[in-house]
N, C-alpha and C. Protein backbone atom coordinates (compact mmCIF):
# COMPACT_ATOMS: atom_id res chain seq x y z
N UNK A 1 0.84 -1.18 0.00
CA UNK A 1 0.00 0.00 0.00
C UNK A 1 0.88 1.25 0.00
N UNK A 2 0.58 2.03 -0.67
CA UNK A 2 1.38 3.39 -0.98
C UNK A 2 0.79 4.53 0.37
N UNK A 3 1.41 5.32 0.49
CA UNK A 3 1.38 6.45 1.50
C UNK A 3 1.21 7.11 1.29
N UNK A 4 0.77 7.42 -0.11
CA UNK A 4 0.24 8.53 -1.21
C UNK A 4 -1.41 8.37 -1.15
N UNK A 5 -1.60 9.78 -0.57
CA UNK A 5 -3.27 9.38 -1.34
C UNK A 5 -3.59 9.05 -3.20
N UNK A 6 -5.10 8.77 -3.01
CA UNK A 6 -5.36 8.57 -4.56
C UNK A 6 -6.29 9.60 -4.80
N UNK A 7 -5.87 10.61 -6.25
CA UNK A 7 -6.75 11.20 -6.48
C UNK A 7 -7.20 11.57 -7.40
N UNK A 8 -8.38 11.52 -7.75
CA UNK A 8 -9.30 11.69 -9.11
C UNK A 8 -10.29 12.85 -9.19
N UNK A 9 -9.47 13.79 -10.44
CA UNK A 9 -10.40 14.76 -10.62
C UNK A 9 -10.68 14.51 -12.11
N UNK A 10 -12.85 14.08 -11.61
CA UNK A 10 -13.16 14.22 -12.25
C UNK A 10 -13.80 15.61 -12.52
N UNK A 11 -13.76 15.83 -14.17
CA UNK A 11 -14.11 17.36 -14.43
C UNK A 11 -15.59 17.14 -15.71
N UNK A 12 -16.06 17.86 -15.54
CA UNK A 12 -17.50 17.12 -16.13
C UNK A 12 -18.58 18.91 -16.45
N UNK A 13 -17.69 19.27 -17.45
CA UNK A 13 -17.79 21.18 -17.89
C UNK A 13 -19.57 21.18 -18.10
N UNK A 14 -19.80 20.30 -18.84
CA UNK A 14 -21.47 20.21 -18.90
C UNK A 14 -22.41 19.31 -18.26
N UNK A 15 -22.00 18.20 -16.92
CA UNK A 15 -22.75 18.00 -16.51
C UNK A 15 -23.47 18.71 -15.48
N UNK A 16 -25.01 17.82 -15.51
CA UNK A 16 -25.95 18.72 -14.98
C UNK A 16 -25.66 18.16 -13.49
N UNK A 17 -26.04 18.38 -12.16
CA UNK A 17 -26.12 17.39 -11.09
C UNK A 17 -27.05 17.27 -10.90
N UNK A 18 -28.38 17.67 -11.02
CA UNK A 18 -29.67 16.97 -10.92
C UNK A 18 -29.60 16.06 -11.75
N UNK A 19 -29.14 15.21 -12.77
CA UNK A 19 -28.73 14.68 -13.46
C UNK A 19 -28.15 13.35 -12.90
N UNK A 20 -27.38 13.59 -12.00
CA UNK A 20 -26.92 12.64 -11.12
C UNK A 20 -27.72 11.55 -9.96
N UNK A 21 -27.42 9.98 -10.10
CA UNK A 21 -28.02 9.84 -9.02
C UNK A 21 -27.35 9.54 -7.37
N UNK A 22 -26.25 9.88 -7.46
CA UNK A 22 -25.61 10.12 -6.22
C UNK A 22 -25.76 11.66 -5.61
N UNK A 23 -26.35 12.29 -6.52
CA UNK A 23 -26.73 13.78 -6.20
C UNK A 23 -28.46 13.96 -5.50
N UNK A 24 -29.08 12.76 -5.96
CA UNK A 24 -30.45 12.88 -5.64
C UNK A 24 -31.52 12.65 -6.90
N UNK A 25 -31.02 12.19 -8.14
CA UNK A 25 -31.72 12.21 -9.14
C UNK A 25 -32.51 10.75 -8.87
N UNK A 26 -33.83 10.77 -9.39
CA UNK A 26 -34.49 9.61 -9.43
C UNK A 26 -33.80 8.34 -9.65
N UNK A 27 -34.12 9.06 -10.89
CA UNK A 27 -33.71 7.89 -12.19
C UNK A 27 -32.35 7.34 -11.78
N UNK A 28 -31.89 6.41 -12.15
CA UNK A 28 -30.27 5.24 -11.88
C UNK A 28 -29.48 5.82 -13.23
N UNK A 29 -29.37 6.86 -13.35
CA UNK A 29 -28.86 7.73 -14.38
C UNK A 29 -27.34 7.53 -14.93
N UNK A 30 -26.41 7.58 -13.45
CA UNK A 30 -24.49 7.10 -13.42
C UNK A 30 -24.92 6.62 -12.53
N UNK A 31 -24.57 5.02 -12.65
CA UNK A 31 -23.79 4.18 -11.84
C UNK A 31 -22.43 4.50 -11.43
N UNK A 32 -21.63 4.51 -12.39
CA UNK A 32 -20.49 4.35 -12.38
C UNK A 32 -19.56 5.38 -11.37
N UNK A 33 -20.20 6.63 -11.72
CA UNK A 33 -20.32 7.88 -11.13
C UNK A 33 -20.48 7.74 -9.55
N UNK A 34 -21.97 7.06 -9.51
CA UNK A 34 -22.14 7.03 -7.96
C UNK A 34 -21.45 5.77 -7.26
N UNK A 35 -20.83 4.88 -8.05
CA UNK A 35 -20.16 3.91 -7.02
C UNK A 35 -18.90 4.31 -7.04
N UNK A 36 -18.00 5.43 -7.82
CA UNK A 36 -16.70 6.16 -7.27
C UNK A 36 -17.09 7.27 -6.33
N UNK A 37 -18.59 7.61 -6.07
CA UNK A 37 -18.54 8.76 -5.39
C UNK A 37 -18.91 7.65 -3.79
N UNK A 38 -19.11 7.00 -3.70
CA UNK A 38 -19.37 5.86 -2.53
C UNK A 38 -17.74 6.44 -1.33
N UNK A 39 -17.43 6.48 -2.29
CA UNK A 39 -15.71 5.95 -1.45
C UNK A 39 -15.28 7.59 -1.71
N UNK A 40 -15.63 8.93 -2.21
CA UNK A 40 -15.06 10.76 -2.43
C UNK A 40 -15.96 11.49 -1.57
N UNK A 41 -15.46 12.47 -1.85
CA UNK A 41 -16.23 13.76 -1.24
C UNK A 41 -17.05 14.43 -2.42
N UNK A 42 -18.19 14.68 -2.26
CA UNK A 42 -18.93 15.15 -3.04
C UNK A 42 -19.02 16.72 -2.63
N UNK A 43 -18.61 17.95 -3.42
CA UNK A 43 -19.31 19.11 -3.39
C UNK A 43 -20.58 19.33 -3.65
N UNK A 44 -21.26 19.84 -2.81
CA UNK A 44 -22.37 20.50 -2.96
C UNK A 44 -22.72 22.03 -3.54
N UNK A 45 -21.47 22.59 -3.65
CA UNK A 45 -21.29 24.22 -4.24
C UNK A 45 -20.02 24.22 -4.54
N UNK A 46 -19.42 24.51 -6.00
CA UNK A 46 -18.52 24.79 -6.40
C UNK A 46 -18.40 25.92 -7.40
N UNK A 47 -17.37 26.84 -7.13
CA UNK A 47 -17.21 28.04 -8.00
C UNK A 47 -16.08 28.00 -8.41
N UNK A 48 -16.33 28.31 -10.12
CA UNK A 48 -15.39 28.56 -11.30
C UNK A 48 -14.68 29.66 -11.32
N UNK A 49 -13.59 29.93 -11.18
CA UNK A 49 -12.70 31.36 -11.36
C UNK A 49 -12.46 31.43 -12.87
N UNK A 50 -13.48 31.21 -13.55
CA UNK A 50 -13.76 31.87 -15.05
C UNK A 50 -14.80 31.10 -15.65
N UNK A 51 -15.25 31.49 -16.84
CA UNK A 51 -16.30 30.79 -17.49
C UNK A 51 -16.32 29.89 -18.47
N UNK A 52 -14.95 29.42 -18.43
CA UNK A 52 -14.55 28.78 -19.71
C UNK A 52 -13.48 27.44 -19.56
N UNK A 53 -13.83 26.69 -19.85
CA UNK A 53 -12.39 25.60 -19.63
C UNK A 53 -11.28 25.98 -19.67
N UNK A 54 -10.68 26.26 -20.72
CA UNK A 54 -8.94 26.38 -20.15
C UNK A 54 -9.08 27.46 -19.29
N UNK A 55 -9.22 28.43 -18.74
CA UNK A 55 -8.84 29.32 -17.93
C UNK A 55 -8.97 28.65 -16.52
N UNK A 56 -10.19 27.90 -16.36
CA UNK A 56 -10.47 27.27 -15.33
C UNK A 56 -9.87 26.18 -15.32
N UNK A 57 -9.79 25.17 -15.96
CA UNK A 57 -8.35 24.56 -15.79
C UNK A 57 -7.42 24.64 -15.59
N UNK A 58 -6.99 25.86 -15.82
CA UNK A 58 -5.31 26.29 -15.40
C UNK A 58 -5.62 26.39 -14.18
N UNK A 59 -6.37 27.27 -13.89
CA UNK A 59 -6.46 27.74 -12.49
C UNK A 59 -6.23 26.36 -11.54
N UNK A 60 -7.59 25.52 -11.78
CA UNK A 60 -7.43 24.20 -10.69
C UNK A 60 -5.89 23.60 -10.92
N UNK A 61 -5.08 23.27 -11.83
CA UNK A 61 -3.88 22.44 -11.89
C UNK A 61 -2.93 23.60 -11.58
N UNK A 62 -3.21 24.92 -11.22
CA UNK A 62 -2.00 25.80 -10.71
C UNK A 62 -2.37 25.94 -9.38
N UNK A 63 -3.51 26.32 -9.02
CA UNK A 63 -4.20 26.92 -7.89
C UNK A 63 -3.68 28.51 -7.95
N UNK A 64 -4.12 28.70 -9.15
CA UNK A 64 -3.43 30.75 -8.93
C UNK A 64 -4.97 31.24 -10.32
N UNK A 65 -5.39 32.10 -9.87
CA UNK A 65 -6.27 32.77 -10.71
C UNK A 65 -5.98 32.96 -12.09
N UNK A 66 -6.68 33.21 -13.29
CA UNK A 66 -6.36 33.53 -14.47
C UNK A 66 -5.98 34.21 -14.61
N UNK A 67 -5.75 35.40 -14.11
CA UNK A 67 -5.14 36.90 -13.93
C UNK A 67 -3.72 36.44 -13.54
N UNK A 68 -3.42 35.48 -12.59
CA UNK A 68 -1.97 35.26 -12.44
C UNK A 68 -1.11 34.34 -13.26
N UNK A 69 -1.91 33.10 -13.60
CA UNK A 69 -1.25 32.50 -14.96
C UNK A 69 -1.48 33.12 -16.59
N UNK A 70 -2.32 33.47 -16.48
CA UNK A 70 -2.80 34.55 -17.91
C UNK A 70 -2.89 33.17 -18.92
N UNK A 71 -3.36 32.01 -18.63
CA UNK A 71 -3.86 30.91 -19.95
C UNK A 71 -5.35 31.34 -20.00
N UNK A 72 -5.59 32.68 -20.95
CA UNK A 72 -7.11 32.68 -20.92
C UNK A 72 -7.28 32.68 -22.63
N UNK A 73 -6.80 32.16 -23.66
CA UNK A 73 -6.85 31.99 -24.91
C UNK A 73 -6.43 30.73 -25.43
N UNK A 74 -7.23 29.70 -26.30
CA UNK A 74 -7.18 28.38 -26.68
C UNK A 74 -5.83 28.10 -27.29
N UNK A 75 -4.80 29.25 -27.37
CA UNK A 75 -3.62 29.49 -27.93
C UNK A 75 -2.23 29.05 -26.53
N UNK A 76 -2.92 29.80 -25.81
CA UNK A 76 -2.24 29.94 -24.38
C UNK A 76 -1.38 28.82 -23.61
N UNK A 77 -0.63 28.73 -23.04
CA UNK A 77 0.27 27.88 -22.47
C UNK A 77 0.82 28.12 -20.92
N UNK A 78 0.87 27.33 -20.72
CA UNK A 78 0.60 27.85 -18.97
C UNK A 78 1.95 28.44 -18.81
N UNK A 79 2.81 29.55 -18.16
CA UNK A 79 4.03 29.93 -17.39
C UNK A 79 4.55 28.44 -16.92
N UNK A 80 6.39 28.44 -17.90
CA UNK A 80 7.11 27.26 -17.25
C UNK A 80 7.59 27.30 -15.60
N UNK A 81 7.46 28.66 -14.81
CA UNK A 81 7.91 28.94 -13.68
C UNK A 81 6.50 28.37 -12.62
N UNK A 82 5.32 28.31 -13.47
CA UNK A 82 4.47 27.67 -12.33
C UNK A 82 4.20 26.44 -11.97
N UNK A 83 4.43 26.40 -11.10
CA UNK A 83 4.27 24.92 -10.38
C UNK A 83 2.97 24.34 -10.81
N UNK A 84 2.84 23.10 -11.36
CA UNK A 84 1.04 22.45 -12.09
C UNK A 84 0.60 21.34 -10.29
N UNK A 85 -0.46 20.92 -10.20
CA UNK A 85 -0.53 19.97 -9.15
C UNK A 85 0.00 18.99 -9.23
N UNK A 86 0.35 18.40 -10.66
CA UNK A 86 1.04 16.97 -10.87
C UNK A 86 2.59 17.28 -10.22
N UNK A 87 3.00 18.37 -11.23
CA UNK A 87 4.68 18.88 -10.53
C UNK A 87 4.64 18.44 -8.59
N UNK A 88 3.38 19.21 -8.33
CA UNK A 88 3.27 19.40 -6.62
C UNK A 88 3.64 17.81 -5.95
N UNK A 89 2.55 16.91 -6.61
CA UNK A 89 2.24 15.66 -5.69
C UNK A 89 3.28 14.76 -6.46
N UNK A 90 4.23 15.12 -7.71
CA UNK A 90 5.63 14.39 -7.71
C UNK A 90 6.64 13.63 -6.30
């Protein structure tokens, strides 16, 4: 057994969570979904520091706002001086 946690971010830009049935949805909608969420932490409120995937992606794999990495164009490339979360949990 490793001494490392395990961690999975799932990112899901258009799902709905009423949608979900580990969220409360009727219907048996994700299985799959709700038997990895059995064993995670589920948010109940989460906020985007932009409106758009890559910006908000950078942000979560830097943890620094779009204003501080500046990847807010499909062109964009993250700063080699910032640390990503993968670099972190190396």
């Amino acid at each position: 057994m490793t001494s490392r946690p395990d961690i999975v971010l799932l990112v899901l830009d258009t799902q709905r969570l009423d949608r979900l049935s580990c969220y409360g949805c009727a219907a048996e909608t994700s299985p799959y979904i709700d038997e990895l969420a059995t064993d995670s932490t589920l948010f109940q409120c989460a906020v985007a520091p932009a409106q758009w995937t890559i910006p908000s992606h950078a942000s979560m794999f830097t943890g620094v706002y779009p204003s501080t990495h500046n990847t807010i164009q499909s062109f964009s490339v993250l700063p080699v001086a910032l640390p990503t979360l993968a670099e972190r949990l190396h």
